[in-house]
C-alpha atoms as a PDB file:
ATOM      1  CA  UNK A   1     -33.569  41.843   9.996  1.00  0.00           C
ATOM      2  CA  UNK A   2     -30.502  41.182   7.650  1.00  0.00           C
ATOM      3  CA  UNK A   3     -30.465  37.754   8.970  1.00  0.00           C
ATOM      4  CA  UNK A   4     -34.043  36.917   7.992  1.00  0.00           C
ATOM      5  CA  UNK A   5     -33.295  38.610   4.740  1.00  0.00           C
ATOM      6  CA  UNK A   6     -30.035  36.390   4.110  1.00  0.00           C
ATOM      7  CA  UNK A   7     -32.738  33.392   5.298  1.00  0.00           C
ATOM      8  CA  UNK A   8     -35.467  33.844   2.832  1.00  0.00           C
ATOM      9  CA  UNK A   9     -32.752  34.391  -0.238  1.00  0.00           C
ATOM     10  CA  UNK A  10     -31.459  30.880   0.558  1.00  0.00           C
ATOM     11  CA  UNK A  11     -34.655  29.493   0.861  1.00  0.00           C
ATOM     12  CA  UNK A  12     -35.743  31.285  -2.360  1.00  0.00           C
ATOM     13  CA  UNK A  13     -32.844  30.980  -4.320  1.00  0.00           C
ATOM     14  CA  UNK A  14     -33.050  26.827  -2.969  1.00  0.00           C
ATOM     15  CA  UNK A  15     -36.579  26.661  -4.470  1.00  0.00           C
ATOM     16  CA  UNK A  16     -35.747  28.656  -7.930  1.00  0.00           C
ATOM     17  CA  UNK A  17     -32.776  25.997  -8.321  1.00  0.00           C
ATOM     18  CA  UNK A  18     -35.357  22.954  -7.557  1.00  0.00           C
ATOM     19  CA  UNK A  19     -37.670  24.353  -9.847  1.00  0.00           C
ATOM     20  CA  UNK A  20     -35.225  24.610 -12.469  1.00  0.00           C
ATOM     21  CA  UNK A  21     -33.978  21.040 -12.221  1.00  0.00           C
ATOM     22  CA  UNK A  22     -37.736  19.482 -12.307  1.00  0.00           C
ATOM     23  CA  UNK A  23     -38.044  21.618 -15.588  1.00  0.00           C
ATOM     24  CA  UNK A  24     -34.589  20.401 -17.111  1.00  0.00           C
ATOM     25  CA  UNK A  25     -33.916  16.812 -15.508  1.00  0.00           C
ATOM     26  CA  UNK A  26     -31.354  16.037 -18.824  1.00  0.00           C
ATOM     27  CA  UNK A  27     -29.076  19.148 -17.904  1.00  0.00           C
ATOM     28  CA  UNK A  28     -28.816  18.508 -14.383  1.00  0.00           C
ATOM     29  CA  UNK A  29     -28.096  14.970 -15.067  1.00  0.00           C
ATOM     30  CA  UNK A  30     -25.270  15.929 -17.905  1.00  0.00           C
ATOM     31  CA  UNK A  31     -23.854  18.264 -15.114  1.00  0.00           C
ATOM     32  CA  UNK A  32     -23.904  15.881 -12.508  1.00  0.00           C
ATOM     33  CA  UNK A  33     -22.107  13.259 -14.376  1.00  0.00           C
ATOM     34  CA  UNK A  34     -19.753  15.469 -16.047  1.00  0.00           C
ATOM     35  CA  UNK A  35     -19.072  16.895 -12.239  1.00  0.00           C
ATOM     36  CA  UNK A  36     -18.256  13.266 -11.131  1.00  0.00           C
ATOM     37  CA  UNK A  37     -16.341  12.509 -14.337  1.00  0.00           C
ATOM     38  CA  UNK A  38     -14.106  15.642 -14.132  1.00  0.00           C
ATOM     39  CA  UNK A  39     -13.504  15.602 -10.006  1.00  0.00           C
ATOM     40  CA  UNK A  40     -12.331  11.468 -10.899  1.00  0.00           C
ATOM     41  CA  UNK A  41     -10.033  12.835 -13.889  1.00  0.00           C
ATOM     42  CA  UNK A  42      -9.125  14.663 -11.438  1.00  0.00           C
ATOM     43  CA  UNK A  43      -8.188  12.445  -8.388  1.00  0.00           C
ATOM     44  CA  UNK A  44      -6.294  10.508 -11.130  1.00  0.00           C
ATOM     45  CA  UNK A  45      -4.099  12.851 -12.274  1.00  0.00           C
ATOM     46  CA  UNK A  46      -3.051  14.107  -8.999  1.00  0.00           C
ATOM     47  CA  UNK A  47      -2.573  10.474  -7.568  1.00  0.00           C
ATOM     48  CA  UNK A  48       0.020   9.805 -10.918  1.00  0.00           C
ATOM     49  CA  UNK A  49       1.934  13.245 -10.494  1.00  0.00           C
ATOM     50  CA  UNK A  50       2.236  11.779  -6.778  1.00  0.00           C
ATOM     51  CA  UNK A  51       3.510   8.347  -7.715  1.00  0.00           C
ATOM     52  CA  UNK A  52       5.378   9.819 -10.906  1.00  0.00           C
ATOM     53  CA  UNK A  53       7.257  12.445  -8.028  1.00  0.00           C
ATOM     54  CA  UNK A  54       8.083  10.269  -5.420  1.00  0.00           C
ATOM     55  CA  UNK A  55      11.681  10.505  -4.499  1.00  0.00           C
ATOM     56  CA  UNK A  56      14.190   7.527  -5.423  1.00  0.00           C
ATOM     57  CA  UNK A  57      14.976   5.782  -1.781  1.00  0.00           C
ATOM     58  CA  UNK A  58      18.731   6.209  -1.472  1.00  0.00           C
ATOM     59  CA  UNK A  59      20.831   3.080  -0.980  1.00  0.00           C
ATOM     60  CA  UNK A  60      21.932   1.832   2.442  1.00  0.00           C
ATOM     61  CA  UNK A  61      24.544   3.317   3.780  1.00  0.00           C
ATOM     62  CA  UNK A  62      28.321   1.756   5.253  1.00  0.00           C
ATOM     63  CA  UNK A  63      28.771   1.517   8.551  1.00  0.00           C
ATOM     64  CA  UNK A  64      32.126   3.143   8.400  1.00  0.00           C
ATOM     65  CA  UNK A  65      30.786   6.031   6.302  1.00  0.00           C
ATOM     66  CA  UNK A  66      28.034   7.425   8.665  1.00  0.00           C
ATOM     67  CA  UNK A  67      28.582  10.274  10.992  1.00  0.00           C
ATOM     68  CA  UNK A  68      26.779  10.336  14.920  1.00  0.00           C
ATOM     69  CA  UNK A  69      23.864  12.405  13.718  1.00  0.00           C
ATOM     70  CA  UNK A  70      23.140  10.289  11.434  1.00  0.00           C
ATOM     71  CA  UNK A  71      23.369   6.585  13.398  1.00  0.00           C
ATOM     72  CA  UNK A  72      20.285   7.995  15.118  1.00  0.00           C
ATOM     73  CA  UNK A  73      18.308   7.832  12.585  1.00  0.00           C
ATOM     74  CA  UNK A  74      19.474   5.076  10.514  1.00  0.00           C
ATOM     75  CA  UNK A  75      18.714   3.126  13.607  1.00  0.00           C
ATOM     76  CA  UNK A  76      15.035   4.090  13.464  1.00  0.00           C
ATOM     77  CA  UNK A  77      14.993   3.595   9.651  1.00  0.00           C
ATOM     78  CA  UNK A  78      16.803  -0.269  10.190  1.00  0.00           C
ATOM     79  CA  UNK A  79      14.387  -0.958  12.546  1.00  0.00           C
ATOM     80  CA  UNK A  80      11.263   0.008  10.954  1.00  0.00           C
ATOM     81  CA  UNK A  81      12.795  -1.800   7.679  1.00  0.00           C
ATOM     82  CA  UNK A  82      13.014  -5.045  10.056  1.00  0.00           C
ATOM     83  CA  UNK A  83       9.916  -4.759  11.568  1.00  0.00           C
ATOM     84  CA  UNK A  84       8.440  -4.240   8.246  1.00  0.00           C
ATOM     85  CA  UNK A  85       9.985  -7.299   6.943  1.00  0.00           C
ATOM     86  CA  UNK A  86       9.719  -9.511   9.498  1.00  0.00           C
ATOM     87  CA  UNK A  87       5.692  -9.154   8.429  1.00  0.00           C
ATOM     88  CA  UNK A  88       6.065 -10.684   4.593  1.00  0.00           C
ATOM     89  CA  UNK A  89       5.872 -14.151   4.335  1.00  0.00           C
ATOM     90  CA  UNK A  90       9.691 -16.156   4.268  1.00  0.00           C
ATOM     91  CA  UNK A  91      10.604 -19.355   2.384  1.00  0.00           C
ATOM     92  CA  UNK A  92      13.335 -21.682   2.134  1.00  0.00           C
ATOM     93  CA  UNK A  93      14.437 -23.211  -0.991  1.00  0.00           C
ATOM     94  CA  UNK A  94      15.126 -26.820  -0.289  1.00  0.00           C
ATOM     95  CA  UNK A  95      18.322 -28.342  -1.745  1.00  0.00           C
ATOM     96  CA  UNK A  96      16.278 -31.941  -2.106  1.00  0.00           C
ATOM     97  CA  UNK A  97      13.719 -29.809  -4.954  1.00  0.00           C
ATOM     98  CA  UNK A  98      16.916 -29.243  -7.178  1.00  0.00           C
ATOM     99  CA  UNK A  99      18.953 -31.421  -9.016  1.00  0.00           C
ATOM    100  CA  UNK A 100      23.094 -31.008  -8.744  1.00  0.00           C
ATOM    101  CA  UNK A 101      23.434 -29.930 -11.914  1.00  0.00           C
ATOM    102  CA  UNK A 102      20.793 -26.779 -12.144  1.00  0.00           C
ATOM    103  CA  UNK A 103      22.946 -24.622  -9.883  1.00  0.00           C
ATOM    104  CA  UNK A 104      20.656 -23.885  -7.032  1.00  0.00           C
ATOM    105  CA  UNK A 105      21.619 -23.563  -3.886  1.00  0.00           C
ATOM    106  CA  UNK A 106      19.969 -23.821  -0.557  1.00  0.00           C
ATOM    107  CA  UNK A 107      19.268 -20.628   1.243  1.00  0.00           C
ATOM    108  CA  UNK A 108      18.087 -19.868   4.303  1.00  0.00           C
ATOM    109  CA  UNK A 109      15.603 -17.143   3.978  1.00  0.00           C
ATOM    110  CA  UNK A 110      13.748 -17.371   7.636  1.00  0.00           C
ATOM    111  CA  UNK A 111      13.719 -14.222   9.520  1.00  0.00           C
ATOM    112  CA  UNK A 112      14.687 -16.042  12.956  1.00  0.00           C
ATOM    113  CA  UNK A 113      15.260 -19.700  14.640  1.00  0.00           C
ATOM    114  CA  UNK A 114      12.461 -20.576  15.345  1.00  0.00           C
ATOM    115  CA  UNK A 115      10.596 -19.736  12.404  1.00  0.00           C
ATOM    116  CA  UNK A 116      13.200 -21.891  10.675  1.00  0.00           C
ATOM    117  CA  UNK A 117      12.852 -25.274  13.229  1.00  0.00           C
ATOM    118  CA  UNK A 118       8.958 -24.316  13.053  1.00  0.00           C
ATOM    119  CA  UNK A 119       9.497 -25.305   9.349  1.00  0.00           C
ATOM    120  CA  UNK A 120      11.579 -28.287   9.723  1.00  0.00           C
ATOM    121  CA  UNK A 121       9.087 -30.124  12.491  1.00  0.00           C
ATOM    122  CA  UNK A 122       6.444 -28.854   9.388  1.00  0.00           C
ATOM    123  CA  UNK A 123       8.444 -30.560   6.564  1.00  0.00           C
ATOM    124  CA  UNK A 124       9.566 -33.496   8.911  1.00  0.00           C
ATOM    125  CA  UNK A 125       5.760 -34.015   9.442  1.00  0.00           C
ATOM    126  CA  UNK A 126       4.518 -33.780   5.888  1.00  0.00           C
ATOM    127  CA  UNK A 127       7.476 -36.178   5.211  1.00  0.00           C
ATOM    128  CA  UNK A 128       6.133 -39.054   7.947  1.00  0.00           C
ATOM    129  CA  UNK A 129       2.344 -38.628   6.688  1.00  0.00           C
ATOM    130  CA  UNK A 130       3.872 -38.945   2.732  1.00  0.00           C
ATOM    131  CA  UNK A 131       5.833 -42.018   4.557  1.00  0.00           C
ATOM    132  CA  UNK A 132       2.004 -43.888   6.123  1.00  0.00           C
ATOM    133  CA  UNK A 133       0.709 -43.190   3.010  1.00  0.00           C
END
């Protein structure tokens, strides 16, 4: 019996709010945006305290400084540092692009051999089609 009881307030209490938002459209509107407008204030906030709190990442550590509990780890970090940068894009600064006198020097910024003789065939190619042309 308290069950059917707890039903028929829902569905009673359901209908009394329906009829009271047909009656005032403009106030349930003004709620509903103001609901949406304070939950994104909201979200905001808490997304710049998180950004605003985020801890400092420390420097890398020397070799000669780091104790056996600690190479464990490091190891995972390097790794997931290399694996993470191994995925954003490389380029090499070509000496040819410079003049002497500017003071740049040619770098080698490719992750691994063969993404650096990928790049030579790819400029020695664009060279022989510049070449025919």
């Amino acid at each position: 019996m308290e069950s059917r009881r707890r039903d028929m307030e829902l569905l009673s209490n359901s209908m009394a709010a329906y009829a009271h938002i047909r009656a005032n459209p403009e106030s349930f509107g003004l709620y509903f945006v103001l609901g949406v407008c304070f939950g994104l204030v909201l979200t905001l906030c808490l997304l710049v305290l998180r950004l605003s709190c985020r801890p400092t990442p420390r420097p890398p550590a020397r070799p000669g400084d780091l104790s056996e509990d600690d190479e464990d780890e490091d190891e995972e970090d390097t790794v997931d540092r290399a694996a993470s940068e191994s995925l954003l894009p490389v380029t090499e600064i070509p000496l040819e692009s410079h003049g002497p006198g500017d003071g740049a020097l040619a770098v080698n910024v490719f992750a691994s051999a063969e993404e650096l003789e990928r790049a030579q065939r790819l400029e020695e190619r664009e060279r022989i089609i510049r070449e025919i042309w």
